[in-house]
N, C-alpha and C. Protein backbone atom coordinates (compact mmCIF):
# COMPACT_ATOMS: atom_id res chain seq x y z
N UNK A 1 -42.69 31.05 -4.35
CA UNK A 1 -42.49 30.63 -2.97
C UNK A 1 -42.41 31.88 -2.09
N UNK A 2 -43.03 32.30 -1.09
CA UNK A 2 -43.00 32.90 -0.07
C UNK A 2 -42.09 33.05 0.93
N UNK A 3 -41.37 33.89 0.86
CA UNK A 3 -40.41 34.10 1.91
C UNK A 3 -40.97 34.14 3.23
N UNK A 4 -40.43 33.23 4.18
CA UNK A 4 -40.78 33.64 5.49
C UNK A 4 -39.46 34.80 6.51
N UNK A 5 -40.04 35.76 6.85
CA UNK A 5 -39.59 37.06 7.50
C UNK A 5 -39.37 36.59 9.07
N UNK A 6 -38.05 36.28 9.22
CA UNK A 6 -37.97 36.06 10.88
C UNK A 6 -36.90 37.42 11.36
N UNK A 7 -36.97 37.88 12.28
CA UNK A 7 -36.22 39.12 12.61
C UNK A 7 -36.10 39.07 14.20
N UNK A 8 -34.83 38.84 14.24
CA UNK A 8 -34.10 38.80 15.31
C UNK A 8 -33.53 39.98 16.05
N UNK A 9 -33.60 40.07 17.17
CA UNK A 9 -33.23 40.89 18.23
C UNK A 9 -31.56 40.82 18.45
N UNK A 10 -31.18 41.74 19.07
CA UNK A 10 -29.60 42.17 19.73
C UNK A 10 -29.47 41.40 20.73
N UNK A 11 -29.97 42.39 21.47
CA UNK A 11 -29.63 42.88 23.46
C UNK A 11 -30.49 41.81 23.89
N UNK A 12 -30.03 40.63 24.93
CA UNK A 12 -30.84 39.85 24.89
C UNK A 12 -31.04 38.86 24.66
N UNK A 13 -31.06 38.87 23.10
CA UNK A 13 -31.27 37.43 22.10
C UNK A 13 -30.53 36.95 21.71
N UNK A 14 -29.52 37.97 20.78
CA UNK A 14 -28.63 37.17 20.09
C UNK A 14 -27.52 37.44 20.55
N UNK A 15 -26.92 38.57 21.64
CA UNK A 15 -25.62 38.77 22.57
C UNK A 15 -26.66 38.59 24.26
N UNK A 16 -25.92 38.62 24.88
CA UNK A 16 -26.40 38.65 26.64
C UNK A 16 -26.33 39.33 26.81
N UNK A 17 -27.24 39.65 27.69
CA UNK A 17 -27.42 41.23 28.08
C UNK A 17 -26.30 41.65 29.40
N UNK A 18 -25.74 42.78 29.37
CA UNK A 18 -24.98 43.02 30.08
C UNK A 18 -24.78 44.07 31.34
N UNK A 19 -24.77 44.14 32.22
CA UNK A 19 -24.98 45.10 33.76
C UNK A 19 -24.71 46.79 33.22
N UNK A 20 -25.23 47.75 33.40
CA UNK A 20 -25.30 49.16 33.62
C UNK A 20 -24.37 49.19 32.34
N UNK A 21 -25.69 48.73 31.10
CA UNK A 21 -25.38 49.44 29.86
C UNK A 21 -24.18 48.58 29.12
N UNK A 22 -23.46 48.31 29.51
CA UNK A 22 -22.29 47.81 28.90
C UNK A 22 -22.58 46.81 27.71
N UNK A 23 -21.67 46.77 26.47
CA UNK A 23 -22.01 45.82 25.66
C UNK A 23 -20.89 45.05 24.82
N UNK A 24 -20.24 43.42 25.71
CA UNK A 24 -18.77 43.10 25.09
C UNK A 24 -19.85 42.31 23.73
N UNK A 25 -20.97 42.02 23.65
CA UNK A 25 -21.10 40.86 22.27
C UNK A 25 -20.51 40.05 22.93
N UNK A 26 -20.99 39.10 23.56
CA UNK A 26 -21.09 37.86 23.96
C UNK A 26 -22.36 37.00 23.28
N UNK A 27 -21.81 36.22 22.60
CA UNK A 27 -23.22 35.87 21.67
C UNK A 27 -23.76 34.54 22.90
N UNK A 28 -25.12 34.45 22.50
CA UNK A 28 -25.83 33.93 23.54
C UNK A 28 -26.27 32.26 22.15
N UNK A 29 -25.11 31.62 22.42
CA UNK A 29 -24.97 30.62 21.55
C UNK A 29 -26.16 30.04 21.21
N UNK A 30 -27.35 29.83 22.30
CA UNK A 30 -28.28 28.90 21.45
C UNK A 30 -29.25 29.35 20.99
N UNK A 31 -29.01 30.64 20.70
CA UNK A 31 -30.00 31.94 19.88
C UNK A 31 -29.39 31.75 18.12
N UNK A 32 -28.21 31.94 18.89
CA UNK A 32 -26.99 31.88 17.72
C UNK A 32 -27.07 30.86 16.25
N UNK A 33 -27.25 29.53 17.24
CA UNK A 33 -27.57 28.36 16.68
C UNK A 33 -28.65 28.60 16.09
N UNK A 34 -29.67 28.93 16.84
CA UNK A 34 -31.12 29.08 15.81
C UNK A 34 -31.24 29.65 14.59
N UNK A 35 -30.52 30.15 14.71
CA UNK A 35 -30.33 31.36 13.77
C UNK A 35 -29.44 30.90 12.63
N UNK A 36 -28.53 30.19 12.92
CA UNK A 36 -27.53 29.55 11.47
C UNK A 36 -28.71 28.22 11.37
N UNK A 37 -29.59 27.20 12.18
CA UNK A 37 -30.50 26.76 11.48
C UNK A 37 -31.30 27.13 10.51
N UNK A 38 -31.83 28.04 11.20
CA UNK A 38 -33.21 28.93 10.51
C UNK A 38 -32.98 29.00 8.92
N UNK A 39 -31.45 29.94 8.91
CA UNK A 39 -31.11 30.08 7.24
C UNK A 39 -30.52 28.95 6.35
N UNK A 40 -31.14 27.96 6.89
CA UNK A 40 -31.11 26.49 5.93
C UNK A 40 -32.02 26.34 5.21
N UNK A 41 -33.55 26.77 5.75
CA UNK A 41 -34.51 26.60 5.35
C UNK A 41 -34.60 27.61 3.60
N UNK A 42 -34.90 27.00 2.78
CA UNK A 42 -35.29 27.56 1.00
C UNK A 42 -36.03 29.46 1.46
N UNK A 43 -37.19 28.79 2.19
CA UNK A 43 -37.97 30.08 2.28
C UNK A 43 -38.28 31.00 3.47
N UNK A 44 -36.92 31.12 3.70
CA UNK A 44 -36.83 32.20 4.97
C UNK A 44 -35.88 32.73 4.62
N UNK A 45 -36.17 34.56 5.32
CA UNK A 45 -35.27 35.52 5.07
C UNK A 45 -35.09 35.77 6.25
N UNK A 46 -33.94 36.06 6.65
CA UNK A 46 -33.35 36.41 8.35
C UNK A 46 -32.86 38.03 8.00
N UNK A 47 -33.76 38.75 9.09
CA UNK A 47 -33.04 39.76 9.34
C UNK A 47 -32.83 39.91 11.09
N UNK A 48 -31.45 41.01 11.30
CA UNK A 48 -31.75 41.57 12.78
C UNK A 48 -31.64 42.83 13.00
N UNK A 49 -32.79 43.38 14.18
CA UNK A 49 -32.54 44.34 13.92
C UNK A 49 -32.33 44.74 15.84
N UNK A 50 -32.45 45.87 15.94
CA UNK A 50 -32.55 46.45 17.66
C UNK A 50 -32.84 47.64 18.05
N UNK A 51 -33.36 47.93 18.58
CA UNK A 51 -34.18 48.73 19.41
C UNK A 51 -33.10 50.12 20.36
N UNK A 52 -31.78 49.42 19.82
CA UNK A 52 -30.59 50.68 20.19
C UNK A 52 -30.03 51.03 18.52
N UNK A 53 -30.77 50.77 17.77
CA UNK A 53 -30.44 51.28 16.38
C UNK A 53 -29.85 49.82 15.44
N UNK A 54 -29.78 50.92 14.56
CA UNK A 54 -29.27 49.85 13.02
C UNK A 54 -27.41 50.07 13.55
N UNK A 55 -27.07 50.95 13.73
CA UNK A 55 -25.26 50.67 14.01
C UNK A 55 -25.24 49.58 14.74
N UNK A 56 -26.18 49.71 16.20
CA UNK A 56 -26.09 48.35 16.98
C UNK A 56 -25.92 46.73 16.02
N UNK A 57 -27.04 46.85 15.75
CA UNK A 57 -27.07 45.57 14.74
C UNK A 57 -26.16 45.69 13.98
N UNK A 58 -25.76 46.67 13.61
CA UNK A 58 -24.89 45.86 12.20
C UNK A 58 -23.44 45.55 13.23
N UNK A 59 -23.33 46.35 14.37
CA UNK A 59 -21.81 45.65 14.60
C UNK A 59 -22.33 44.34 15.62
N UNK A 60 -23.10 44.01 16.19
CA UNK A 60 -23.51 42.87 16.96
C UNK A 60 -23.66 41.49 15.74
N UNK A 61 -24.28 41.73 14.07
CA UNK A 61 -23.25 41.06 13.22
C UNK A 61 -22.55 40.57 12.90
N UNK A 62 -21.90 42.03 12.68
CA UNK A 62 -19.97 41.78 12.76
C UNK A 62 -19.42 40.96 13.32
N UNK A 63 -19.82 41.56 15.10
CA UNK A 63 -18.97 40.77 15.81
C UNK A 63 -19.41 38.88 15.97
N UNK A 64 -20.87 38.55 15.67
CA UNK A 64 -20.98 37.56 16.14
C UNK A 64 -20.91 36.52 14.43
N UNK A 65 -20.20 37.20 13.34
CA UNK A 65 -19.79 36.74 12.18
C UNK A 65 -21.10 35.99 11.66
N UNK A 66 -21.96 37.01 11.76
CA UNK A 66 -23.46 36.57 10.96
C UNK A 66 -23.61 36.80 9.86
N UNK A 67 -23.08 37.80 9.11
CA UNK A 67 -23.31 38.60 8.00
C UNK A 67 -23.54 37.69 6.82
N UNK A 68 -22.86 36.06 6.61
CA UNK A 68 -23.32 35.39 5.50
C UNK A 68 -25.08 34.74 5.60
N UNK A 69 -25.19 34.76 6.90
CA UNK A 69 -26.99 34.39 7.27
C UNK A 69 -27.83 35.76 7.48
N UNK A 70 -27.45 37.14 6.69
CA UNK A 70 -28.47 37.61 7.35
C UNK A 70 -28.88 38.54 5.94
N UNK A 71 -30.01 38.94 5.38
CA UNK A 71 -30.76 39.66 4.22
C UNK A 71 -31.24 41.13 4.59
N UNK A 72 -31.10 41.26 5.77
CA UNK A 72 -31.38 42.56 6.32
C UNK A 72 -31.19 43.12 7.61
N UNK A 73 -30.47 44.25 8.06
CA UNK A 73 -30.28 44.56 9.62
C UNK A 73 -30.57 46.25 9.66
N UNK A 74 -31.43 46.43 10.60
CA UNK A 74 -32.57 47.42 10.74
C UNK A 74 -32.39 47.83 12.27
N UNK A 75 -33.27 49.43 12.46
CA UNK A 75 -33.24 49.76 13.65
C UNK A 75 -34.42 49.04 13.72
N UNK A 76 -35.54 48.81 14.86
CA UNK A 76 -36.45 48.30 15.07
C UNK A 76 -37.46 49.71 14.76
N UNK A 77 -37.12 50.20 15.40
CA UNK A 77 -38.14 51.50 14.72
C UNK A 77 -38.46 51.98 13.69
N UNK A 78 -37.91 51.70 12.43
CA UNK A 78 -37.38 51.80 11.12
C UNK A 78 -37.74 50.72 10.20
N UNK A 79 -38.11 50.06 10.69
CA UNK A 79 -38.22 49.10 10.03
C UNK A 79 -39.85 48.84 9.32
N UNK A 80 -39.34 48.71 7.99
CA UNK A 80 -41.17 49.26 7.59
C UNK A 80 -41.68 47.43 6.93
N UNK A 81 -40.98 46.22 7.39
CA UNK A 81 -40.65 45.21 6.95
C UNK A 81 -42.49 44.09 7.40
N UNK A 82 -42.63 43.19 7.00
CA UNK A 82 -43.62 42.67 7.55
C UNK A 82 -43.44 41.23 7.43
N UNK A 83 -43.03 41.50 9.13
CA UNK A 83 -42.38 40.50 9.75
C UNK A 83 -43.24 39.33 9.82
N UNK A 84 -42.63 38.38 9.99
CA UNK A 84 -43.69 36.59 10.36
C UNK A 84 -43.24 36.44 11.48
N UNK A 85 -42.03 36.22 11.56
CA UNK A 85 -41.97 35.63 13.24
C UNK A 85 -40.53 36.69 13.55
N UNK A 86 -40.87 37.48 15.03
CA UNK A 86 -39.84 37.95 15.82
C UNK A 86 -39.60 37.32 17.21
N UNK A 87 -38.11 37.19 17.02
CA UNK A 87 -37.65 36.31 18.06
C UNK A 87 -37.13 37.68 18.83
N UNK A 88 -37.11 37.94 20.29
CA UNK A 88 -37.17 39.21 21.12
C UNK A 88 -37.07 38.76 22.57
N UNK A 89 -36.33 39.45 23.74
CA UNK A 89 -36.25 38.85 25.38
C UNK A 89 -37.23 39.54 25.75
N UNK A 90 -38.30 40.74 24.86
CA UNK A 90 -38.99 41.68 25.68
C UNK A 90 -40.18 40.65 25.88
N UNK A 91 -40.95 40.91 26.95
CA UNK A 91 -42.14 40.38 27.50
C UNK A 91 -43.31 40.86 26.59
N UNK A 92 -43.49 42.07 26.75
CA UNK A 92 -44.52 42.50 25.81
C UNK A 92 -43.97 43.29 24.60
N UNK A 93 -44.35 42.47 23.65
CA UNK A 93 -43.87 42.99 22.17
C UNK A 93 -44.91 42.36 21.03
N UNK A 94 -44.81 43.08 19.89
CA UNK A 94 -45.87 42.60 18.97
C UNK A 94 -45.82 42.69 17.74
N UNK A 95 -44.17 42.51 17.37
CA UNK A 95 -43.52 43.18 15.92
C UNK A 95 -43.34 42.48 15.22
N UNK A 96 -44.17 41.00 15.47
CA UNK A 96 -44.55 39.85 14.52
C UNK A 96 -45.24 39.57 13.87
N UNK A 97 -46.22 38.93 13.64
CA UNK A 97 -47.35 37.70 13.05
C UNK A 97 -47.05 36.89 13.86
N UNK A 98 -46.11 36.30 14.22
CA UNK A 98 -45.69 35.56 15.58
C UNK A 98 -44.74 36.11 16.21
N UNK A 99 -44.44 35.83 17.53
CA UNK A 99 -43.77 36.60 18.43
C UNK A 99 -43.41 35.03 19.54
N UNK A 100 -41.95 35.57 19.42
CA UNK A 100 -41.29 34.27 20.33
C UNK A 100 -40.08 34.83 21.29
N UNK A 101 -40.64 34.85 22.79
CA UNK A 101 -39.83 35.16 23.62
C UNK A 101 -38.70 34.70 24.06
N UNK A 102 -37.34 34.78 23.73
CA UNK A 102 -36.60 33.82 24.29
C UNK A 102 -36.46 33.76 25.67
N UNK A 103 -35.99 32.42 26.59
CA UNK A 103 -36.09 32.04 28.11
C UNK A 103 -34.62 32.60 28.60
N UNK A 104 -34.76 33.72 28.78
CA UNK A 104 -32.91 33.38 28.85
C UNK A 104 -32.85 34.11 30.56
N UNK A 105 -34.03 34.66 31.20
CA UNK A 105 -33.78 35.48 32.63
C UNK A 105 -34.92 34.99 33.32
């Protein structure tokens, strides 16, 4: 069986983004939700990663008590992974096989 590779974003996606830099982790619940769906499924692997590093992710994690749904957390740059579907707030991005913008601005 084939793992499907979904890789989730920080800033944005899975916390709200916050005014001049600041970052409390406010999880952006119906990202959140997707995301404890998603890892129901047999053949999907959830990772997250972000584009302000792997520390980011791993404490955006922490704080949003993901760590039993997630198989991998990565800087985005770093990441040598081959992704199926990235869920991301950026407009233009392409770090998928599929690429899914969330509506959140």
């Amino acid at each position: 069986m084939k793992k499907i590779i979904i890789a989730f974003d920080c800033d944005g996606t899975l916390i709200k983004t916050e005014p001049y830099g600041q970052c409390n982790y406010i999880p952006n619940h119906r990202i959140v939700n997707l995301l404890k769906i998603l890892y129901t499924f047999k053949n999907v692997k959830i990772i997250v990663w972000s584009g302000g590093g792997k520390d980011h992710a791993e404490r955006t994690v922490e704080e949003l008590e993901l760590k039993k749904y997630i198989k991998g957390i990565y800087d985005k740059a770093d990441c040598d992974l081959d992704v199926d579907i990235a869920i991301d707030d950026q407009h233009s991005f392409n770090l998928g096989k599929l690429n899914l913008i969330v509506k959140e601005k």
